[in-house]
N, C-alpha and C. Protein backbone atom coordinates (compact mmCIF):
# COMPACT_ATOMS: atom_id res chain seq x y z
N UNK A 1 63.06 68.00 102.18
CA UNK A 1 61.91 67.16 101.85
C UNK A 1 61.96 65.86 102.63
N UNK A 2 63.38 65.28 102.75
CA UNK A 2 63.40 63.99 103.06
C UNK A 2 63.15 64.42 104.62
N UNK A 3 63.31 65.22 105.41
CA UNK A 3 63.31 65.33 106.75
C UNK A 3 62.12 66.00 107.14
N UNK A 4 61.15 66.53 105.97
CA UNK A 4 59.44 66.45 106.69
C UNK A 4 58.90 65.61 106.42
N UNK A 5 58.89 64.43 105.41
CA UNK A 5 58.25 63.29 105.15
C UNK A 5 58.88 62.64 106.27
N UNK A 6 59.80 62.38 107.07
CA UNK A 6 60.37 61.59 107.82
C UNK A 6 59.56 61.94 109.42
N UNK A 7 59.40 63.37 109.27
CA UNK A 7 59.09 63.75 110.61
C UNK A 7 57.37 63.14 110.29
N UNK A 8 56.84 63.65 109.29
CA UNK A 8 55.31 63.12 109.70
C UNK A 8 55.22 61.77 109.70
N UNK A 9 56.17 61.08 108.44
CA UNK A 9 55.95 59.33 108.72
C UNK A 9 56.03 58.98 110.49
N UNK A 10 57.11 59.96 111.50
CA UNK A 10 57.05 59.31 112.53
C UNK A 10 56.26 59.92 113.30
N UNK A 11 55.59 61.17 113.46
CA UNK A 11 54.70 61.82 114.22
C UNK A 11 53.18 60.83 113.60
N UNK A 12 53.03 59.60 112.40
CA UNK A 12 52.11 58.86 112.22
C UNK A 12 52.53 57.74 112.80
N UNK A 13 53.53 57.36 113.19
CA UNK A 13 53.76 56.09 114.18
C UNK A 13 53.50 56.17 114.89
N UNK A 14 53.66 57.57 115.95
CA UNK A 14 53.80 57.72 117.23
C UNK A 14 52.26 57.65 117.97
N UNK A 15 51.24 57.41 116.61
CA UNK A 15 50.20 57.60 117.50
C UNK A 15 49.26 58.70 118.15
N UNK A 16 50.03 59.73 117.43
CA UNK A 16 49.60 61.34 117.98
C UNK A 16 48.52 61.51 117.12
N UNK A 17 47.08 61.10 118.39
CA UNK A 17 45.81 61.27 117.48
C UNK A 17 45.18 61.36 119.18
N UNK A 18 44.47 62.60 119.00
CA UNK A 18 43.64 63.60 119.84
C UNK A 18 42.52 64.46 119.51
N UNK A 19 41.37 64.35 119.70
CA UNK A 19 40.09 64.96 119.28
C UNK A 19 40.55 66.32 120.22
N UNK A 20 40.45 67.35 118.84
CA UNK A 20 40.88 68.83 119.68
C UNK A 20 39.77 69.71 119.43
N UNK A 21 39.12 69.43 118.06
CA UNK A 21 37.80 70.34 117.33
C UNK A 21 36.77 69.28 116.85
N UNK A 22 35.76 69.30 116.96
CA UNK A 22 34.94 68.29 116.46
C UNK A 22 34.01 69.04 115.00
N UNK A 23 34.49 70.19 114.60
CA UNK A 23 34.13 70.84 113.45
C UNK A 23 35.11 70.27 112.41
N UNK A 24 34.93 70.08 111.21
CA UNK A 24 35.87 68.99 110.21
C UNK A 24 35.90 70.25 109.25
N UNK A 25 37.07 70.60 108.50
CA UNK A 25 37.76 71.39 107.72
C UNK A 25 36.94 70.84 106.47
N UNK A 26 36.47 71.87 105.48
CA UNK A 26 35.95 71.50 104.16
C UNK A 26 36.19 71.86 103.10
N UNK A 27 38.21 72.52 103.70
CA UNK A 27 38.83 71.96 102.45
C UNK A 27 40.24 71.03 102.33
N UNK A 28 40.56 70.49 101.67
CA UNK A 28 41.77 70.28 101.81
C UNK A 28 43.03 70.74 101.18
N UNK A 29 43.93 70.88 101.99
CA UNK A 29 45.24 72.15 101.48
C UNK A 29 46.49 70.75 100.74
N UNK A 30 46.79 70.73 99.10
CA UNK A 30 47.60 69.96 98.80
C UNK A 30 49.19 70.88 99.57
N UNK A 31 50.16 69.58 99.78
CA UNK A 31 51.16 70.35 100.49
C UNK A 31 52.17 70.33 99.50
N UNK A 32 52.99 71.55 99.45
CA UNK A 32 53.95 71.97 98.57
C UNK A 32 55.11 72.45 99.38
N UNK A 33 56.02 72.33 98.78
CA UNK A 33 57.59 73.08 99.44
C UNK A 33 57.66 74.20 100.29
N UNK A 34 56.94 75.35 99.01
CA UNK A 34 56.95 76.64 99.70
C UNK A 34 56.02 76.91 100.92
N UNK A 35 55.44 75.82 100.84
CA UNK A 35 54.13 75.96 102.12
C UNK A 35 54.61 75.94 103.16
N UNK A 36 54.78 76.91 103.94
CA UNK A 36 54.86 77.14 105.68
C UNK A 36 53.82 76.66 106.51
N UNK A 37 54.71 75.63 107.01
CA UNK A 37 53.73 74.71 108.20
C UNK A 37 53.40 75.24 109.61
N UNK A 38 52.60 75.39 110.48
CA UNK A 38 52.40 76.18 111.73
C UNK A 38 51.63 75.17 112.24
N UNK A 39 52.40 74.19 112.38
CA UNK A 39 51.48 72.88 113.52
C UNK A 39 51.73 72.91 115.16
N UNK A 40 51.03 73.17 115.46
CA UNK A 40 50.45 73.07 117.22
C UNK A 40 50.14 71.70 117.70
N UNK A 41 49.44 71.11 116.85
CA UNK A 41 49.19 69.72 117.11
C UNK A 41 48.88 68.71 115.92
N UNK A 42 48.80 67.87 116.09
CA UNK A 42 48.57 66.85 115.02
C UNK A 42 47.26 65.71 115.83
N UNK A 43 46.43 66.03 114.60
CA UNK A 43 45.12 65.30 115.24
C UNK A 43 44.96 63.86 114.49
N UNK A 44 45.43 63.76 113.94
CA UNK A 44 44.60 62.27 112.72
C UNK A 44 46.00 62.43 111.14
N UNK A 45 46.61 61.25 111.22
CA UNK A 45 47.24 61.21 109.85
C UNK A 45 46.54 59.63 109.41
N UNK A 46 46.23 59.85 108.25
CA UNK A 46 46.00 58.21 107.47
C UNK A 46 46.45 57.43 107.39
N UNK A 47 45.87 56.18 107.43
CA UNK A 47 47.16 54.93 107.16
C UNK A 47 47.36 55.30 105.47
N UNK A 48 48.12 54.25 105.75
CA UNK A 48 48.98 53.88 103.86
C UNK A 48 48.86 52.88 103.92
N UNK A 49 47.26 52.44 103.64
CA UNK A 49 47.47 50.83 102.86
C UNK A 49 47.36 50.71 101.80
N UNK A 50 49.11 51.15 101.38
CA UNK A 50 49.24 50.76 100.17
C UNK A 50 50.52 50.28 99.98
N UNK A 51 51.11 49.89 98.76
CA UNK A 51 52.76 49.61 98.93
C UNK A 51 53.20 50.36 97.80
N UNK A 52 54.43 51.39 98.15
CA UNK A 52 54.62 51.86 97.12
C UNK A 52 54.50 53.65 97.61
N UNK A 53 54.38 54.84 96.83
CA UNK A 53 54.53 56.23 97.20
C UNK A 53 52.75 56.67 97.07
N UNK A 54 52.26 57.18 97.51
CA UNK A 54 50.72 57.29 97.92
C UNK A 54 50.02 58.60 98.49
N UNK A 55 48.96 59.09 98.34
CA UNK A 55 48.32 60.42 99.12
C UNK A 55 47.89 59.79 100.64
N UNK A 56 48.24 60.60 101.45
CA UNK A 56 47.87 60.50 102.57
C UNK A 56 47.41 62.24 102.98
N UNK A 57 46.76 62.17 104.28
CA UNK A 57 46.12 63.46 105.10
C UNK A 57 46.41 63.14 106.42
N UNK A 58 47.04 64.84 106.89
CA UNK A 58 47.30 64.70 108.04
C UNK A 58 46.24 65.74 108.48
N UNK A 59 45.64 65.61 109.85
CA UNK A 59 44.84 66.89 110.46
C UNK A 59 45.86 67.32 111.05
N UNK A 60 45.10 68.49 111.64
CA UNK A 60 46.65 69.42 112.18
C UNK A 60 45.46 70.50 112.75
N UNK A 61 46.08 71.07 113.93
CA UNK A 61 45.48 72.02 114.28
C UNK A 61 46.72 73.23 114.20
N UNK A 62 46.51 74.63 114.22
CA UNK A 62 47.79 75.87 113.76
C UNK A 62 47.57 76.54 115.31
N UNK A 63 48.88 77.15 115.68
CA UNK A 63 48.74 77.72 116.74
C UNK A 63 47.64 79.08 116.96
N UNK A 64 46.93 79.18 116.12
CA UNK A 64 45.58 79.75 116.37
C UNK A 64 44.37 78.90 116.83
N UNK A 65 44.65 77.79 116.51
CA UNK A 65 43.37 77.01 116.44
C UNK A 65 42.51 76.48 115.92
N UNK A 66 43.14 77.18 115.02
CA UNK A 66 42.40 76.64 113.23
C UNK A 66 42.35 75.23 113.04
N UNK A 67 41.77 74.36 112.97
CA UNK A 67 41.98 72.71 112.12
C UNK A 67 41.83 73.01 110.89
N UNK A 68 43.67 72.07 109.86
CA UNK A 68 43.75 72.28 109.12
C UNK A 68 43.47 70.86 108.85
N UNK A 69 43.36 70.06 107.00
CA UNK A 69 43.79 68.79 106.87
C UNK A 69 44.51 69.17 105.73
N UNK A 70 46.23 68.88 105.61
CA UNK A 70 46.92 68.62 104.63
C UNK A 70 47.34 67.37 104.04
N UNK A 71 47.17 66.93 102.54
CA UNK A 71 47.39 65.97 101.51
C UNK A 71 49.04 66.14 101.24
N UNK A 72 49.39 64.73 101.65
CA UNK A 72 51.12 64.77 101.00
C UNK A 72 51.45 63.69 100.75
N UNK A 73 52.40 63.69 99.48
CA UNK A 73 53.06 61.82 99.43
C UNK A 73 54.13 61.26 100.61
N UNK A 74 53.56 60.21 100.64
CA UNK A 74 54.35 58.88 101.82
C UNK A 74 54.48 57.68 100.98
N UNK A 75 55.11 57.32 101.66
CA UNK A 75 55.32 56.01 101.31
C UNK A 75 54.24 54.83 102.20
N UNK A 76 53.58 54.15 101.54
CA UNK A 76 52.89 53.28 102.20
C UNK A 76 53.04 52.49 102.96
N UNK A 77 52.49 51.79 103.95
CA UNK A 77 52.68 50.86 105.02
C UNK A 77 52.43 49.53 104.70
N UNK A 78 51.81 48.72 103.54
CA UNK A 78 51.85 47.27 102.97
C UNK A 78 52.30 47.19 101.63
N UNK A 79 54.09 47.17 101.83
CA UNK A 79 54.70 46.63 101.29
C UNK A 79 55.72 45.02 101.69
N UNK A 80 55.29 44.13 100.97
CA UNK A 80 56.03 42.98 101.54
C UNK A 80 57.62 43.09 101.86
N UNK A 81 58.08 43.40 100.90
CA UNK A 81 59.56 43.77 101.51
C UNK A 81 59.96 44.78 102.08
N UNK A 82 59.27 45.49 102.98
CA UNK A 82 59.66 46.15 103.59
C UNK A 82 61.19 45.60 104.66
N UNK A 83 62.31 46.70 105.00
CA UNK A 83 63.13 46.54 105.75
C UNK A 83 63.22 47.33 106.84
């Protein structure tokens, strides 16, 4: 757990945001453990302006091509004490 929240918190730093489909997914998939991820790319994750543990969405496209958007907890990005 701690090492896919870690990987998307940093695949959302990194900036990895690319218009791949301009058709928008109309649903959204909550993400769970058992859920098998098949990411090809990563199009759009949300900020966290919030402080504290929070829903965020990542887009994602699957090595088919599919655009997915998955909902998962992060930790937010305005917290004052952050270290």
């Amino acid at each position: 757990m701690k090492s896919l929240l870690s990987t998307l918190f940093l695949i959302g730093l990194s900036g990895t945001a690319a218009a791949v489909d301009n058709s928008s997914p109309s649903n959204v998939e909550d993400y769970s453990y058992s859920k098998p991820l098949n990411i090809a790319k990563v199009v759009n994750i949300t900020n966290g302006d919030y402080c504290g543990i929070g829903p965020r969405e990542m887009t994602y496209v699957d090595t088919m091509g599919t655009t997915h958007v998955l909902r998962y907890q992060a930790y937010g990005d305005s917290c004052i004490d952050q270290n």
